[in-house]
C-alpha atoms as a PDB file:
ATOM      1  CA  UNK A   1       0.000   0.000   0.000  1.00  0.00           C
ATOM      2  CA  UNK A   2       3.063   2.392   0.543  1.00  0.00           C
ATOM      3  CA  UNK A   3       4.350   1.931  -2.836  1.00  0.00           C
ATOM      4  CA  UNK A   4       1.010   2.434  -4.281  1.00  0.00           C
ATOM      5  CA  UNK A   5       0.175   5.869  -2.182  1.00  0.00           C
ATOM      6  CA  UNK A   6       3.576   6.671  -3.668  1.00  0.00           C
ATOM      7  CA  UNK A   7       2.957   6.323  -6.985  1.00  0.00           C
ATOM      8  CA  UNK A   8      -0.599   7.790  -6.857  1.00  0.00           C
ATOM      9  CA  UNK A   9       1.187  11.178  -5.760  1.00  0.00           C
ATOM     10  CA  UNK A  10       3.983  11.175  -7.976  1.00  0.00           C
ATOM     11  CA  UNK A  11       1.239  10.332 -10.974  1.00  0.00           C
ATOM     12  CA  UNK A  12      -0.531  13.734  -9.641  1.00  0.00           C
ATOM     13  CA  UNK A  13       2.408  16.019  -9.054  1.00  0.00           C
ATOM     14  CA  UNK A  14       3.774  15.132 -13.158  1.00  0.00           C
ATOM     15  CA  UNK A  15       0.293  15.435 -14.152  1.00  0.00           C
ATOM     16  CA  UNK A  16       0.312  18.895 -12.677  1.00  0.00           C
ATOM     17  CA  UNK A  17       4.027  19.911 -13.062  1.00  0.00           C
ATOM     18  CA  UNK A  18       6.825  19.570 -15.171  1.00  0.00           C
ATOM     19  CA  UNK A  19       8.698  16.423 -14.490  1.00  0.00           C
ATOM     20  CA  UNK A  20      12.427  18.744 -14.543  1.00  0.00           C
ATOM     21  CA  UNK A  21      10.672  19.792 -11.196  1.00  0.00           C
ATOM     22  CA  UNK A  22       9.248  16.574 -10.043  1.00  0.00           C
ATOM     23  CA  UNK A  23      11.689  14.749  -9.884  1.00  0.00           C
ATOM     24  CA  UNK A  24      14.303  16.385  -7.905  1.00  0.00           C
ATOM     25  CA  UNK A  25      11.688  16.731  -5.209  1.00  0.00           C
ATOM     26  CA  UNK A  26      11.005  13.274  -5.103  1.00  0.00           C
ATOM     27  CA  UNK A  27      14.650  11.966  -5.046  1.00  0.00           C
ATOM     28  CA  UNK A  28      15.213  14.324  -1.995  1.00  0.00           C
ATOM     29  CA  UNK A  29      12.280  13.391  -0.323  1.00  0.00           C
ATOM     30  CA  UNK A  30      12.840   9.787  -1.095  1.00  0.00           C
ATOM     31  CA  UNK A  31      16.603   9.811   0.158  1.00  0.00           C
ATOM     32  CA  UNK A  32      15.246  11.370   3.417  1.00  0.00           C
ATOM     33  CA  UNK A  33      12.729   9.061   4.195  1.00  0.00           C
ATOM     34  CA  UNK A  34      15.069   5.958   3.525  1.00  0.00           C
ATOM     35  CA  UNK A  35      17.462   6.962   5.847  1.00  0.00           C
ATOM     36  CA  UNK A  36      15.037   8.429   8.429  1.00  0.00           C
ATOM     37  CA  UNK A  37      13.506   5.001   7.930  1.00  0.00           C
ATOM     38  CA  UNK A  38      16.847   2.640   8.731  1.00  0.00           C
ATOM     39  CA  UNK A  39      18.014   4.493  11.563  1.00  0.00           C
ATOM     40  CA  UNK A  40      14.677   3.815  12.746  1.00  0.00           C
ATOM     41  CA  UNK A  41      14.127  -0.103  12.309  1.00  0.00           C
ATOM     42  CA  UNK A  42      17.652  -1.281  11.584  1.00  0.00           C
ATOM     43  CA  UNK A  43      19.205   1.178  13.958  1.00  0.00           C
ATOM     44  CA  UNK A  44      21.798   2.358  11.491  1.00  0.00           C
ATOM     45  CA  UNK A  45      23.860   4.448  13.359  1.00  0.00           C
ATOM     46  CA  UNK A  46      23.803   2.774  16.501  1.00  0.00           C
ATOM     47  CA  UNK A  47      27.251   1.078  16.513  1.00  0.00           C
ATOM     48  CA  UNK A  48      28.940   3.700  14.236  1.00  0.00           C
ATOM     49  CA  UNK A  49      31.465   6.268  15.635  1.00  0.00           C
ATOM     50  CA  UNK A  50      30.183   9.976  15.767  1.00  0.00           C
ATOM     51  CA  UNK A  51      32.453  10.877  12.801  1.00  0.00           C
ATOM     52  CA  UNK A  52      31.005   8.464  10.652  1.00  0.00           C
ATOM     53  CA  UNK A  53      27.225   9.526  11.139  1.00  0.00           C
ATOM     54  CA  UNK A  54      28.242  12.978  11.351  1.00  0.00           C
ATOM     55  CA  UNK A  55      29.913  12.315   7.819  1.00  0.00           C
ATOM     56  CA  UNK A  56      26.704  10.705   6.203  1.00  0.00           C
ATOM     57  CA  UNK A  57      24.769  13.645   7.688  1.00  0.00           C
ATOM     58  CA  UNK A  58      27.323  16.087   5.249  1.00  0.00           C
ATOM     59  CA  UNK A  59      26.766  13.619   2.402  1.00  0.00           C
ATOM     60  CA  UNK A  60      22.778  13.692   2.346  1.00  0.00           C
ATOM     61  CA  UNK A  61      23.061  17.537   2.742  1.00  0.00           C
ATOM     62  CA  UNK A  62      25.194  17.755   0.309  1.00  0.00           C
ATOM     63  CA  UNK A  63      23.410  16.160  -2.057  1.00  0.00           C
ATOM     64  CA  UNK A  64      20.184  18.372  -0.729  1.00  0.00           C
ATOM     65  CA  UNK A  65      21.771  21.395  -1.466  1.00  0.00           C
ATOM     66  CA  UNK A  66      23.275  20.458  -4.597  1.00  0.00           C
ATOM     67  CA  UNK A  67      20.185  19.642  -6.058  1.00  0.00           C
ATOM     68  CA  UNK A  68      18.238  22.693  -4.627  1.00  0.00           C
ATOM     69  CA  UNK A  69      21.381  24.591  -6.347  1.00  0.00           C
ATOM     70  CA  UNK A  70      21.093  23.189  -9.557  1.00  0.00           C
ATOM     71  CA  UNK A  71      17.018  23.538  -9.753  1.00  0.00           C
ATOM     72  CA  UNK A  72      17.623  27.357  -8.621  1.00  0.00           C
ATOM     73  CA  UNK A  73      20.376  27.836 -11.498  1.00  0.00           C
ATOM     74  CA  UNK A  74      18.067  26.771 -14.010  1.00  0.00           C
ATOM     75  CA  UNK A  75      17.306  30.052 -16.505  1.00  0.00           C
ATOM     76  CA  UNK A  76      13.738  29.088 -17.494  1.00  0.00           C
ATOM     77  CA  UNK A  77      11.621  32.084 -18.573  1.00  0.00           C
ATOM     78  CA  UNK A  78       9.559  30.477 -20.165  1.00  0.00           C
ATOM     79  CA  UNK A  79       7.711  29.795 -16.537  1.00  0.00           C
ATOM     80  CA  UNK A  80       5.310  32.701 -15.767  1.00  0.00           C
ATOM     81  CA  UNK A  81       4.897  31.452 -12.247  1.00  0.00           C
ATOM     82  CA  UNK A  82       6.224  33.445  -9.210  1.00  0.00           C
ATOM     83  CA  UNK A  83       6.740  29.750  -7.823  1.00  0.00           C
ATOM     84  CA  UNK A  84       8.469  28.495 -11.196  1.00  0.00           C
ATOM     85  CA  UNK A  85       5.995  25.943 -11.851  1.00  0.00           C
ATOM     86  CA  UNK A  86       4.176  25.371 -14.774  1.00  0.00           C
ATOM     87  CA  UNK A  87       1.175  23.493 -15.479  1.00  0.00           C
ATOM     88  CA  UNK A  88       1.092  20.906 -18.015  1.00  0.00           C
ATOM     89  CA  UNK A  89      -1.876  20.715 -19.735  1.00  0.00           C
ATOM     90  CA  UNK A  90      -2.657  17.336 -20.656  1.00  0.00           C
ATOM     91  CA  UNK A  91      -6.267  17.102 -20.589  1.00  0.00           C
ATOM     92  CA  UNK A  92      -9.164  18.168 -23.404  1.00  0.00           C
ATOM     93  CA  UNK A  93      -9.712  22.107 -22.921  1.00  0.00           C
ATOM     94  CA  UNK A  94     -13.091  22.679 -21.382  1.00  0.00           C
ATOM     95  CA  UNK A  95     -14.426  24.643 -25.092  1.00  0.00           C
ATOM     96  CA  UNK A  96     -13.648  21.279 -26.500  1.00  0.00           C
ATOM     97  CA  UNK A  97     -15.423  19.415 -23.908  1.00  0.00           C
ATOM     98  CA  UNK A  98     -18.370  21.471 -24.080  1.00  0.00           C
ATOM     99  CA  UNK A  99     -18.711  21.096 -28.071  1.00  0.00           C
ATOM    100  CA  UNK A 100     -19.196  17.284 -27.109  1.00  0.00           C
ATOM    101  CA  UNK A 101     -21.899  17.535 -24.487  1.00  0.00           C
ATOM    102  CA  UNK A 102     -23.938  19.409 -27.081  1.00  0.00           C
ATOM    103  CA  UNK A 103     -23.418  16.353 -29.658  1.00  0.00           C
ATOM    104  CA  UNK A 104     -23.940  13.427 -27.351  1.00  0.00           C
ATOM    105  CA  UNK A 105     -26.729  12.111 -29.258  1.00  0.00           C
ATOM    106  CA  UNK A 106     -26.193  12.826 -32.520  1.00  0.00           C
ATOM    107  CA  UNK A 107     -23.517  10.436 -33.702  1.00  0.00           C
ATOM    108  CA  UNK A 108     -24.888   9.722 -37.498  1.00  0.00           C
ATOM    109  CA  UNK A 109     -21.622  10.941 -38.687  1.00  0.00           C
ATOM    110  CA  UNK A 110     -19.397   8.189 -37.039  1.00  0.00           C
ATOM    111  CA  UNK A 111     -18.983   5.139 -39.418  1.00  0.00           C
ATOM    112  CA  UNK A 112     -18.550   1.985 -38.031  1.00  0.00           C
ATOM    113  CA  UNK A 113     -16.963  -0.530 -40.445  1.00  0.00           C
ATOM    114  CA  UNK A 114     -14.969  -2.383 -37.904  1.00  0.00           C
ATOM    115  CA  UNK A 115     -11.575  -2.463 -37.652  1.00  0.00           C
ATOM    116  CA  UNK A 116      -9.579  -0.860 -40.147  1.00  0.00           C
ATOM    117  CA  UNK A 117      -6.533  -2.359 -41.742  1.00  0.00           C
ATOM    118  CA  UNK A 118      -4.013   0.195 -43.002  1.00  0.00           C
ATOM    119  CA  UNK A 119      -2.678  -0.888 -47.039  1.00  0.00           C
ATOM    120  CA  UNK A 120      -0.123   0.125 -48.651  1.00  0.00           C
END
């Protein structure tokens, strides 16, 4: 059930965002929660020396910051947004949408000849 709460979300956020902003987000996020989640249940740093968890600490920052760094260095005007987000529009456009809820019941211009084989 995680996995599939996980994918419903990320399915939502690249339906509503462009994936070059996705996807950073949900590496980070993903890193964090995988080692929040072993020094929970395998108690990961438990037997390590100070220096050593201090030094995976630096790493996963690093790594955080570097990819905040690189998102923020990206010249994209072409994103109106204050927030630098821009929607994808994947679905019909409402005018479009309308036109067909007018001509729900007339269909006498669709054919139906079954399937169609393409010749060359």
């Amino acid at each position: 059930s995680c996995i599939m709460t996980q994918m419903n979300y990320l399915n939502k956020s690249l339906d509503l965002f462009n994936t070059a902003r996705v996807t950073p987000i949900y590496y980070v996020f993903f890193t964090t929660f995988v080692i929040v989640a072993s020094v929970i249940l395998f108690k990961d740093w438990k037997d390590q020396e100070p220096a050593n968890v201090v030094s995976q600490i630096c790493g996963f920052l690093t790594v955080f910051i570097g990819i905040h760094i690189l998102q923020m260095s990206k010249s994209d005007s072409s994103h109106p947004d204050a927030d630098g987000f821009e929607k994808i529009h994947s679905h019909v456009d409402e005018a479009s949408l309308d036109d067909d809820e007018d001509d729900d019941d007339d269909h006498s211009d669709i054919e139906s000849d079954g399937p169609r084989a393409d010749t060359e």
